[in-house]
PDB file of N, CA and C in Angstrom:
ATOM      1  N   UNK A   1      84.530 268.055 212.928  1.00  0.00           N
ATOM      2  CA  UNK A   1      85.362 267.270 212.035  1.00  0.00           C
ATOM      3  C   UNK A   1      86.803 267.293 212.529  1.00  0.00           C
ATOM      4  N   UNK A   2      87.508 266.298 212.409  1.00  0.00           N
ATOM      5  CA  UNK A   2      88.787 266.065 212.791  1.00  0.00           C
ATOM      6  C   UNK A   2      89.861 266.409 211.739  1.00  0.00           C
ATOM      7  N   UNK A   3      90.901 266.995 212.488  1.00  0.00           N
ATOM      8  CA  UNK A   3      91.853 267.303 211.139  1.00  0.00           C
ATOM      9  C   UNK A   3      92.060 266.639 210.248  1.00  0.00           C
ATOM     10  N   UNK A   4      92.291 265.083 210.698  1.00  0.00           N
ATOM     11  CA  UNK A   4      92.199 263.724 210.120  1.00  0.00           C
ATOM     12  C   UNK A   4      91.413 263.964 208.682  1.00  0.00           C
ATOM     13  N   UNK A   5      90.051 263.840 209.142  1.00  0.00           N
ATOM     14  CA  UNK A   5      89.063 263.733 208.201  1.00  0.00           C
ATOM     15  C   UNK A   5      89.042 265.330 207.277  1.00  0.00           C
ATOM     16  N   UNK A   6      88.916 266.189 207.272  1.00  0.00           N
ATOM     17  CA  UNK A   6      89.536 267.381 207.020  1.00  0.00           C
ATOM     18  C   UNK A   6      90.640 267.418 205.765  1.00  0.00           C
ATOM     19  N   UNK A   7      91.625 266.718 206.341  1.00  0.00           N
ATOM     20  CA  UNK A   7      92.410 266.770 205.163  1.00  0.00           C
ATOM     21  C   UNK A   7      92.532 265.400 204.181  1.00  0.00           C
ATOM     22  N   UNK A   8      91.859 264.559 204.558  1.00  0.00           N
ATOM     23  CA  UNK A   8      91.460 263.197 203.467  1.00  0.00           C
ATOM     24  C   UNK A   8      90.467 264.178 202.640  1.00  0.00           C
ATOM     25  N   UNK A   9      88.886 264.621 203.183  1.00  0.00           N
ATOM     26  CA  UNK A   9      88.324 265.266 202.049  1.00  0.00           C
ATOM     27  C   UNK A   9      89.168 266.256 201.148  1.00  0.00           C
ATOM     28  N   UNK A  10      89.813 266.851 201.930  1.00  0.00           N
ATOM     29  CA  UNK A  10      90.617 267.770 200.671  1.00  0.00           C
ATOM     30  C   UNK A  10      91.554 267.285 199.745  1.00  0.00           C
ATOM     31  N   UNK A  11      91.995 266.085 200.074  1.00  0.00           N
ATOM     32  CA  UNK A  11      93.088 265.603 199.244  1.00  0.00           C
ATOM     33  C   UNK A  11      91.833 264.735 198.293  1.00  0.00           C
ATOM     34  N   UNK A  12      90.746 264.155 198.798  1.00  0.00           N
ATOM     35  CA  UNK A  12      89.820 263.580 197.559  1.00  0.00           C
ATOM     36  C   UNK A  12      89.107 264.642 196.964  1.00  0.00           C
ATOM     37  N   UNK A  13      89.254 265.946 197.018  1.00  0.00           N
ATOM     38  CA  UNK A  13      88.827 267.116 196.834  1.00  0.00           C
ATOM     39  C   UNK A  13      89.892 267.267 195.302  1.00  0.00           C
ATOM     40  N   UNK A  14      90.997 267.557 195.525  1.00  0.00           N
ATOM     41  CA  UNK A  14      92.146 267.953 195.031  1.00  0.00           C
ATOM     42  C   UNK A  14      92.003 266.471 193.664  1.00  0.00           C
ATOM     43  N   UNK A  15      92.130 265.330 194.314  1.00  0.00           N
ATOM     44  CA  UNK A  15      92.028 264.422 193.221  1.00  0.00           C
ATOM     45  C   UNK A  15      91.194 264.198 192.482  1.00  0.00           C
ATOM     46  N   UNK A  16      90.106 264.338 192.538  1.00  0.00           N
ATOM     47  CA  UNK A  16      88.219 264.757 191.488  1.00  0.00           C
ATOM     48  C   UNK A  16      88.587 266.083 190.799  1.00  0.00           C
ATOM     49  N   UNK A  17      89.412 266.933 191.124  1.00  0.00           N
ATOM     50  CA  UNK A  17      88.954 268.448 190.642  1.00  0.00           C
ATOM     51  C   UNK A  17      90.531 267.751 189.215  1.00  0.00           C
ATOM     52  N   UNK A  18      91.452 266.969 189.378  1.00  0.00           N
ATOM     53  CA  UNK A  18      92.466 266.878 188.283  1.00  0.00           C
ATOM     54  C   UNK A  18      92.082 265.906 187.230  1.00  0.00           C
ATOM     55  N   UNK A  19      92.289 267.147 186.408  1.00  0.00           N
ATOM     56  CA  UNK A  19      92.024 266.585 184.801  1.00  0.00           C
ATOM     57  C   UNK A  19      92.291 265.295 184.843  1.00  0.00           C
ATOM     58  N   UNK A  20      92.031 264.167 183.757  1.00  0.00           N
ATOM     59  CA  UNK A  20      92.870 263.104 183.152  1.00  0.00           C
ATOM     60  C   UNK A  20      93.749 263.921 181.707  1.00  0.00           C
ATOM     61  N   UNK A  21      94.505 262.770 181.930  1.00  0.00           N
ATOM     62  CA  UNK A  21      95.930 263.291 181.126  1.00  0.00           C
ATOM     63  C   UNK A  21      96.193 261.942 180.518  1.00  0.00           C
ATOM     64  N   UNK A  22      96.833 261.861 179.266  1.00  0.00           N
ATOM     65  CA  UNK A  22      97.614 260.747 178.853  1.00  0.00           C
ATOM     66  C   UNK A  22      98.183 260.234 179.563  1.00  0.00           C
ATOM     67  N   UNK A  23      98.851 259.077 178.910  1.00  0.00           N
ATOM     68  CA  UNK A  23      99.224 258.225 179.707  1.00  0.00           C
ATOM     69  C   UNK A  23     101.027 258.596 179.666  1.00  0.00           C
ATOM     70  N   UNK A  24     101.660 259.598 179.076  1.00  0.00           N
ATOM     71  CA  UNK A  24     102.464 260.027 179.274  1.00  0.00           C
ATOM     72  C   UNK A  24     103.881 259.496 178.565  1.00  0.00           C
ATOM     73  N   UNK A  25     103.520 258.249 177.758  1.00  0.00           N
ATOM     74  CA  UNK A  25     104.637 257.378 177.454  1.00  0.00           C
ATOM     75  C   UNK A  25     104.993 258.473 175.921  1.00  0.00           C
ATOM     76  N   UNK A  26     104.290 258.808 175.781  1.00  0.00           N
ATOM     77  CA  UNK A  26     105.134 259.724 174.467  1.00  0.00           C
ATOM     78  C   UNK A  26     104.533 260.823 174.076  1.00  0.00           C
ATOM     79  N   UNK A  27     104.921 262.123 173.513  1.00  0.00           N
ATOM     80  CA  UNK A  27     103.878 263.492 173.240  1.00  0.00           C
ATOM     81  C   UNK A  27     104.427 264.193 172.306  1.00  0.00           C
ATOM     82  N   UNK A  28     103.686 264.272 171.650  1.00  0.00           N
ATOM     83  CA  UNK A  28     103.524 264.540 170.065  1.00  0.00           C
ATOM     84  C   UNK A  28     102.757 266.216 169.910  1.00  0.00           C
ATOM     85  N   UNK A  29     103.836 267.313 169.987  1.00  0.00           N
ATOM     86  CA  UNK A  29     103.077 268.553 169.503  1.00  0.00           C
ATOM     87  C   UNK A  29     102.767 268.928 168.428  1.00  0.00           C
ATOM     88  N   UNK A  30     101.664 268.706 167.826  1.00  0.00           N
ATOM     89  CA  UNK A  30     100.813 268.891 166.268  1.00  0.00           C
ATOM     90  C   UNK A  30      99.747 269.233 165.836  1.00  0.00           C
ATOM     91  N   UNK A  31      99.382 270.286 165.531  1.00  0.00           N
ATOM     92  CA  UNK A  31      98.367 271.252 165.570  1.00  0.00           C
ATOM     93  C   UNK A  31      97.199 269.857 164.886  1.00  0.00           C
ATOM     94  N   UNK A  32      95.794 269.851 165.592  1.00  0.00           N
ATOM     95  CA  UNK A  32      94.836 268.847 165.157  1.00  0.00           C
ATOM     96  C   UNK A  32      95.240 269.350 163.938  1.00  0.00           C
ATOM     97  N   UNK A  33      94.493 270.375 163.253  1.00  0.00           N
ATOM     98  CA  UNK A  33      94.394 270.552 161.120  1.00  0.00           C
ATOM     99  C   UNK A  33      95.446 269.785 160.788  1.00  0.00           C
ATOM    100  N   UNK A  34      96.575 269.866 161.056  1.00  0.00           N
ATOM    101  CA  UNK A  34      97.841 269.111 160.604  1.00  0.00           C
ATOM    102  C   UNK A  34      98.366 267.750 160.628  1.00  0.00           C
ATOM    103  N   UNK A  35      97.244 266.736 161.210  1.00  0.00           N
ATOM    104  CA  UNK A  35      97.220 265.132 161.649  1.00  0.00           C
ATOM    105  C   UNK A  35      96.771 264.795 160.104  1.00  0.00           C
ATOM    106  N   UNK A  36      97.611 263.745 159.961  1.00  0.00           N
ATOM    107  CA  UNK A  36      96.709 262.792 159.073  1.00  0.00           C
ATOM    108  C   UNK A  36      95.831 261.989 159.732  1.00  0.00           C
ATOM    109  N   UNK A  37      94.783 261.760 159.154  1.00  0.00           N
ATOM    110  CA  UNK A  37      94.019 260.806 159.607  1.00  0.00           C
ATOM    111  C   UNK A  37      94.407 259.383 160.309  1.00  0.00           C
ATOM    112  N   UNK A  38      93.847 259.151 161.208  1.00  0.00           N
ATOM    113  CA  UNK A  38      93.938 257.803 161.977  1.00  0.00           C
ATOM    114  C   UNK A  38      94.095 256.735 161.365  1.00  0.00           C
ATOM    115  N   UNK A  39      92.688 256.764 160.182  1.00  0.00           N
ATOM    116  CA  UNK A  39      92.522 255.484 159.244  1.00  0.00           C
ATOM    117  C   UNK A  39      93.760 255.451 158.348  1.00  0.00           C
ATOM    118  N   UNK A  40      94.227 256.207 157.748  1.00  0.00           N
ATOM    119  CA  UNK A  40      95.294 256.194 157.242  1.00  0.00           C
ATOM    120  C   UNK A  40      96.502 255.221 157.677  1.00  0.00           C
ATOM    121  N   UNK A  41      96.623 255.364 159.152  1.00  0.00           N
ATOM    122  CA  UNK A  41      97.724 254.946 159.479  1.00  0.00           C
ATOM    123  C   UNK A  41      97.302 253.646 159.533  1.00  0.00           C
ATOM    124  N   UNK A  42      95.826 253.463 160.090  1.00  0.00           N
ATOM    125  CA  UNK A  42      95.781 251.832 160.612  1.00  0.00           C
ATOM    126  C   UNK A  42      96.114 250.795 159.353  1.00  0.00           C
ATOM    127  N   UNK A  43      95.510 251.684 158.320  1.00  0.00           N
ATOM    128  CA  UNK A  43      95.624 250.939 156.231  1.00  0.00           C
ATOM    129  C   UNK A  43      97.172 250.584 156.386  1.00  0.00           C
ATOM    130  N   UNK A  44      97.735 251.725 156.509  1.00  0.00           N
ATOM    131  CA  UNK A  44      99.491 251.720 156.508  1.00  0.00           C
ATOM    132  C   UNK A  44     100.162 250.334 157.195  1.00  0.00           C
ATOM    133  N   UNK A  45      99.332 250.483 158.303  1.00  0.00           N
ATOM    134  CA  UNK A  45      99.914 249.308 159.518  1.00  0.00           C
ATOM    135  C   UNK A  45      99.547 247.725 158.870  1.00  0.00           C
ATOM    136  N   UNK A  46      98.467 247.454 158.323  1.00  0.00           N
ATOM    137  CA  UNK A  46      97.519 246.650 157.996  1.00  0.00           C
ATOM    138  C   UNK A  46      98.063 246.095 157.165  1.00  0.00           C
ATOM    139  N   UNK A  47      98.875 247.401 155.785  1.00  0.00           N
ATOM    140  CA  UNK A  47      99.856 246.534 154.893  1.00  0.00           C
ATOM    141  C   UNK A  47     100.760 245.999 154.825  1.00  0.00           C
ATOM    142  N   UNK A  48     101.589 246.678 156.275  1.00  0.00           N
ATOM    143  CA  UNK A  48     102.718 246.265 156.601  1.00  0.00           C
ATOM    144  C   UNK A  48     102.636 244.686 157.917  1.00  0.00           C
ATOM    145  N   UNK A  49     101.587 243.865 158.092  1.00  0.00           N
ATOM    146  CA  UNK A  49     101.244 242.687 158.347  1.00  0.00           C
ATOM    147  C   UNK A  49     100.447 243.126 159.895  1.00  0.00           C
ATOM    148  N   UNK A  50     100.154 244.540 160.036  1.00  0.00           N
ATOM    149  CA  UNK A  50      99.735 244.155 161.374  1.00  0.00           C
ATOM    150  C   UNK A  50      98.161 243.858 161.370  1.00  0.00           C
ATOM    151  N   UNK A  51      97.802 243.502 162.702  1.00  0.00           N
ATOM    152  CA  UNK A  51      96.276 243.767 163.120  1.00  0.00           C
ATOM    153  C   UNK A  51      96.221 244.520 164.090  1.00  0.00           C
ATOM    154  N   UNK A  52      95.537 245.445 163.483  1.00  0.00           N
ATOM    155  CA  UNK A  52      95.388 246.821 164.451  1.00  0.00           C
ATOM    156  C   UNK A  52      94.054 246.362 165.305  1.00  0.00           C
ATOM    157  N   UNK A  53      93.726 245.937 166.576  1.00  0.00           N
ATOM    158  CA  UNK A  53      92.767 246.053 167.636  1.00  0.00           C
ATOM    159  C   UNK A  53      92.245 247.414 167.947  1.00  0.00           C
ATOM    160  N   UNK A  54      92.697 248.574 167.853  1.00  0.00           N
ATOM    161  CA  UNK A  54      92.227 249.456 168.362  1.00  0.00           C
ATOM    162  C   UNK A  54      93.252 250.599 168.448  1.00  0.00           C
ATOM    163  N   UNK A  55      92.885 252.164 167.781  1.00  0.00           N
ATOM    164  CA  UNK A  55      93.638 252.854 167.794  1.00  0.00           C
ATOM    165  C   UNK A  55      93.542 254.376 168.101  1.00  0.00           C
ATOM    166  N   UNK A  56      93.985 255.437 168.402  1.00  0.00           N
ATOM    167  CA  UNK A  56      93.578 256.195 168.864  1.00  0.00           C
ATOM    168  C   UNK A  56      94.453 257.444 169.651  1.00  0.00           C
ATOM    169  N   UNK A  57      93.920 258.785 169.972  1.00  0.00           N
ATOM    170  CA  UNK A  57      94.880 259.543 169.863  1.00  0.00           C
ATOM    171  C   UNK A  57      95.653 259.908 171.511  1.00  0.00           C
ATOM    172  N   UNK A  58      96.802 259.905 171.829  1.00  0.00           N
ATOM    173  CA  UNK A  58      97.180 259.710 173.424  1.00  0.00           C
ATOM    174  C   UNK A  58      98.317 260.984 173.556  1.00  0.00           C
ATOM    175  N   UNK A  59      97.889 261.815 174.423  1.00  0.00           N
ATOM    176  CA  UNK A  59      99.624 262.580 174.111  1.00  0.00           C
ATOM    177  C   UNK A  59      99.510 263.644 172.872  1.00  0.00           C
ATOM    178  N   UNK A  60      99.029 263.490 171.813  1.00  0.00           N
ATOM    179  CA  UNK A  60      98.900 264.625 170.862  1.00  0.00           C
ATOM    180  C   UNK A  60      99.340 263.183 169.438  1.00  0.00           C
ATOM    181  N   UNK A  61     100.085 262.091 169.912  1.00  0.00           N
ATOM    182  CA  UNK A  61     100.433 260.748 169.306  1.00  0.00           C
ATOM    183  C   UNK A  61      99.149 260.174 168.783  1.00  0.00           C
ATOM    184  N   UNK A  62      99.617 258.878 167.703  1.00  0.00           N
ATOM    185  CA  UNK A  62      98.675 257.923 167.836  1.00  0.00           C
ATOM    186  C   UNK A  62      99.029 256.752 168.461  1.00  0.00           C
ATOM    187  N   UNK A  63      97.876 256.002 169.590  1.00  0.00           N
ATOM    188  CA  UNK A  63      98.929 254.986 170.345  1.00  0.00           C
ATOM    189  C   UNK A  63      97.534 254.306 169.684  1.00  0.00           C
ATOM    190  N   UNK A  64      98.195 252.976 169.448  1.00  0.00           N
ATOM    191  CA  UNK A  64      97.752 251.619 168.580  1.00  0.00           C
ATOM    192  C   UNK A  64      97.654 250.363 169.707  1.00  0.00           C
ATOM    193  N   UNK A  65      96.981 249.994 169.682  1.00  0.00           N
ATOM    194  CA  UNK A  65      96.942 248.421 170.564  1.00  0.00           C
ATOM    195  C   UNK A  65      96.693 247.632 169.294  1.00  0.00           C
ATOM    196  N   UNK A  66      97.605 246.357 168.967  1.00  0.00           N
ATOM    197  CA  UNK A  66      97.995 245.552 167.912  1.00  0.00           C
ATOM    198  C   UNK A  66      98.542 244.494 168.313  1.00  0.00           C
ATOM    199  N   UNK A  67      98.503 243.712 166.780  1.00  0.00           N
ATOM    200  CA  UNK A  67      99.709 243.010 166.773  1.00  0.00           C
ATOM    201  C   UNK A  67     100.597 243.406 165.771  1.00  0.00           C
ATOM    202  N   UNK A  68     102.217 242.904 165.715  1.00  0.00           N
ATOM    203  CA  UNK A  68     103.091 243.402 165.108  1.00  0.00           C
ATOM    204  C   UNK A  68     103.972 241.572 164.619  1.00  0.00           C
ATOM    205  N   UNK A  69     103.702 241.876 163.214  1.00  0.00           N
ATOM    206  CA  UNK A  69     104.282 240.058 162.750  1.00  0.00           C
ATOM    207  C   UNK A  69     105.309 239.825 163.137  1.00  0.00           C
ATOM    208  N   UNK A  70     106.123 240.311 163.410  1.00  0.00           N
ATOM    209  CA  UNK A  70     107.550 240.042 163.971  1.00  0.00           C
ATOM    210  C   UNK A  70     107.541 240.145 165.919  1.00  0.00           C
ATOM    211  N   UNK A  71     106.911 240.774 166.323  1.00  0.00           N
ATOM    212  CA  UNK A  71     107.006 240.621 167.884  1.00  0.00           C
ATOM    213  C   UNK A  71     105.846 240.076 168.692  1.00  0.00           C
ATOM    214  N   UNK A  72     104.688 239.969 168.205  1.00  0.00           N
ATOM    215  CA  UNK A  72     103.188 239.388 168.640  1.00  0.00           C
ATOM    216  C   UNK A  72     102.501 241.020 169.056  1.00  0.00           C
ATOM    217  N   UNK A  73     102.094 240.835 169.969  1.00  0.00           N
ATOM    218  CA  UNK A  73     100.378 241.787 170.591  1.00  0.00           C
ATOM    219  C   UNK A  73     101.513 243.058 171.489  1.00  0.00           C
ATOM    220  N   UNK A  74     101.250 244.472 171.239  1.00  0.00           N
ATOM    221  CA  UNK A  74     101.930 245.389 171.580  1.00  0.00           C
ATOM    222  C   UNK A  74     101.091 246.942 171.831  1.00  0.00           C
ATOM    223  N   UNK A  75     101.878 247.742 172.389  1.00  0.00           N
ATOM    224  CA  UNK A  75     100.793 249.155 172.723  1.00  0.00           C
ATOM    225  C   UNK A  75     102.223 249.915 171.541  1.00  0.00           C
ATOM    226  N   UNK A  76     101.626 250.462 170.439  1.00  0.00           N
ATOM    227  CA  UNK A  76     102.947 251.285 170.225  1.00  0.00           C
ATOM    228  C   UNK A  76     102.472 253.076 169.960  1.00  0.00           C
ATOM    229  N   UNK A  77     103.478 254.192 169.393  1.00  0.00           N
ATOM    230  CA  UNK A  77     103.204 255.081 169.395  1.00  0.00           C
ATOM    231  C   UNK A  77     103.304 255.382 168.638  1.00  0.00           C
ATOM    232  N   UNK A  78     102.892 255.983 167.410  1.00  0.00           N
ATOM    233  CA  UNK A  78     103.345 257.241 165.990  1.00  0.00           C
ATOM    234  C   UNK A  78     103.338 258.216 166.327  1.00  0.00           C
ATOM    235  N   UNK A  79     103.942 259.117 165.329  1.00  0.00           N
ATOM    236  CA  UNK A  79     103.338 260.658 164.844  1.00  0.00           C
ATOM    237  C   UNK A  79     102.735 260.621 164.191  1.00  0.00           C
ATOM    238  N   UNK A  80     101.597 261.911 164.166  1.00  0.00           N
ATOM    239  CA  UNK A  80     100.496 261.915 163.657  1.00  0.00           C
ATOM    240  C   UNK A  80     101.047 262.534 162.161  1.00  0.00           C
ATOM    241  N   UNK A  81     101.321 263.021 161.771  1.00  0.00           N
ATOM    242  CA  UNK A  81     101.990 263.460 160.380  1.00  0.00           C
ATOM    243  C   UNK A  81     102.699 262.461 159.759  1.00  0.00           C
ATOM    244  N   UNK A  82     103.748 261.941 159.992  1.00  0.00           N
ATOM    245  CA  UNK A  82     104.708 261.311 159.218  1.00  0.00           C
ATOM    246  C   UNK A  82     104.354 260.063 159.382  1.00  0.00           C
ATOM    247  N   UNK A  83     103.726 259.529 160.412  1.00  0.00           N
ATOM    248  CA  UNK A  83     103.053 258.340 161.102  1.00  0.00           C
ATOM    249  C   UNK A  83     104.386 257.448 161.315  1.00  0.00           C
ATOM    250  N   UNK A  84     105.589 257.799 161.977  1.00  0.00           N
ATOM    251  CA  UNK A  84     106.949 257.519 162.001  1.00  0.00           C
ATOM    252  C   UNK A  84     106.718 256.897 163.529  1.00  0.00           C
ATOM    253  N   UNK A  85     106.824 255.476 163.652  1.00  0.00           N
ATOM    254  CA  UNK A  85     106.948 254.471 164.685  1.00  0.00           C
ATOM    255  C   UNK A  85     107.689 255.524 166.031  1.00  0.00           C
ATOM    256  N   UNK A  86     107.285 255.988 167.176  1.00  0.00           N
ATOM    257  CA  UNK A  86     107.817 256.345 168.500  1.00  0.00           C
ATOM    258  C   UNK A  86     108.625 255.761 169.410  1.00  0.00           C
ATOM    259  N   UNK A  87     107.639 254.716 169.946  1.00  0.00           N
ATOM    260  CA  UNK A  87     107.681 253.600 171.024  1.00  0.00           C
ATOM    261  C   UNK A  87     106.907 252.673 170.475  1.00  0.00           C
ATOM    262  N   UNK A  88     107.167 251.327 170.946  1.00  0.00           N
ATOM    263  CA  UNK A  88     106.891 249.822 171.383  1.00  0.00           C
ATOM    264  C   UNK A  88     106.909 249.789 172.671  1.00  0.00           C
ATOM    265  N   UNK A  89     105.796 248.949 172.901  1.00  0.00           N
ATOM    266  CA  UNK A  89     105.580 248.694 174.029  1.00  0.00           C
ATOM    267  C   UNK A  89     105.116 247.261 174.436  1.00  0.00           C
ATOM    268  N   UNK A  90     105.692 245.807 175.097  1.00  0.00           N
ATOM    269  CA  UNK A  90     105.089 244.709 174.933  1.00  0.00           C
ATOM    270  C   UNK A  90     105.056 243.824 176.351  1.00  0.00           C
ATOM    271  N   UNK A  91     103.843 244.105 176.681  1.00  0.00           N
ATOM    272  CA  UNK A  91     103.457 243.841 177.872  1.00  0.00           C
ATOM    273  C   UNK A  91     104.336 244.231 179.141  1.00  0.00           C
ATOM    274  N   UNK A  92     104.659 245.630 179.242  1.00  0.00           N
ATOM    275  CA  UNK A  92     105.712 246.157 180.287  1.00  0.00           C
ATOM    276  C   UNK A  92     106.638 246.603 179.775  1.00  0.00           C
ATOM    277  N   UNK A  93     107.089 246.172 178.650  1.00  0.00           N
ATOM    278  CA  UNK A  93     108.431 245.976 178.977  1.00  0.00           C
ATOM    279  C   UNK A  93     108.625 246.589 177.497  1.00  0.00           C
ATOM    280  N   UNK A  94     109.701 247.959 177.241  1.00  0.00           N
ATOM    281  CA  UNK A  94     110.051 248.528 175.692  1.00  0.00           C
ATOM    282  C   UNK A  94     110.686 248.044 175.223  1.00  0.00           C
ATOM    283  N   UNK A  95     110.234 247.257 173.590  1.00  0.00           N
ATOM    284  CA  UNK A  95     111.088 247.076 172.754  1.00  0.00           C
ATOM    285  C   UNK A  95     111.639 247.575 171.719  1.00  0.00           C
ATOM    286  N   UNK A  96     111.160 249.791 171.987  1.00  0.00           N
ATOM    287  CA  UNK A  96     111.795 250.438 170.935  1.00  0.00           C
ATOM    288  C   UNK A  96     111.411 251.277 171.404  1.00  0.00           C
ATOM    289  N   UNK A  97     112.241 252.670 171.223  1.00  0.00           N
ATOM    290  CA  UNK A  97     111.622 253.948 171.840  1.00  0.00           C
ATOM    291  C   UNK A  97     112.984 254.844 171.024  1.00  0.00           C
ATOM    292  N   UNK A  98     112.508 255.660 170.108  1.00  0.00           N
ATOM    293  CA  UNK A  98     113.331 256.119 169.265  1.00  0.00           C
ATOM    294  C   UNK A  98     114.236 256.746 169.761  1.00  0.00           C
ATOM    295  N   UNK A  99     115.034 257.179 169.680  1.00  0.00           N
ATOM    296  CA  UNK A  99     116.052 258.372 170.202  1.00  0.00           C
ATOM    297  C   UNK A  99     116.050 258.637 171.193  1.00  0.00           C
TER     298      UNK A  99
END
């Protein structure tokens, strides 16, 4: 085997053996017992005019794929407790990212 080849297997070695990880856009430290429920938030979102497509937990966050009546179709982020808006996200490009 050639050093070449040698160190490609190890580097596809190295990349199979690493976890997946969020996607990193926001992280939320909150003990699971201490989340409110998911459904909760999507009801929350639902009243406040959105359509929630799909939602779910990213980061220790809840990240939402939606729409939002005022901006159209978006990826955004909560906390899982207070369910307090993080980030917006709309197609690339942030249109809110708290603090």
């Amino acid at each position: 085997m050639t050093m070449r080849t040698m160190m490609m297997a190890a580097c596809a070695a190295a990349l199979m053996a690493t976890p997946a990880f969020a996607t990193g856009k926001m992280k939320c430290d909150v003990k699971p017992e201490d989340r409110k429920p998911i459904e909760a938030l999507k009801a929350e979102l639902v009243k406040q005019g959105w359509t929630v497509a799909k939602a779910k937990l990213d980061g220790g966050c809840y990240e939402v794929y939606g729409v939002m009546p005022e901006t159209g179709r978006v990826e955004a982020y909560f906390h899982p407790v207070t369910f307090e808006k993080l980030f917006v996200e709309q197609r690339g490009k942030v249109i809110f990212r708290k603090g």
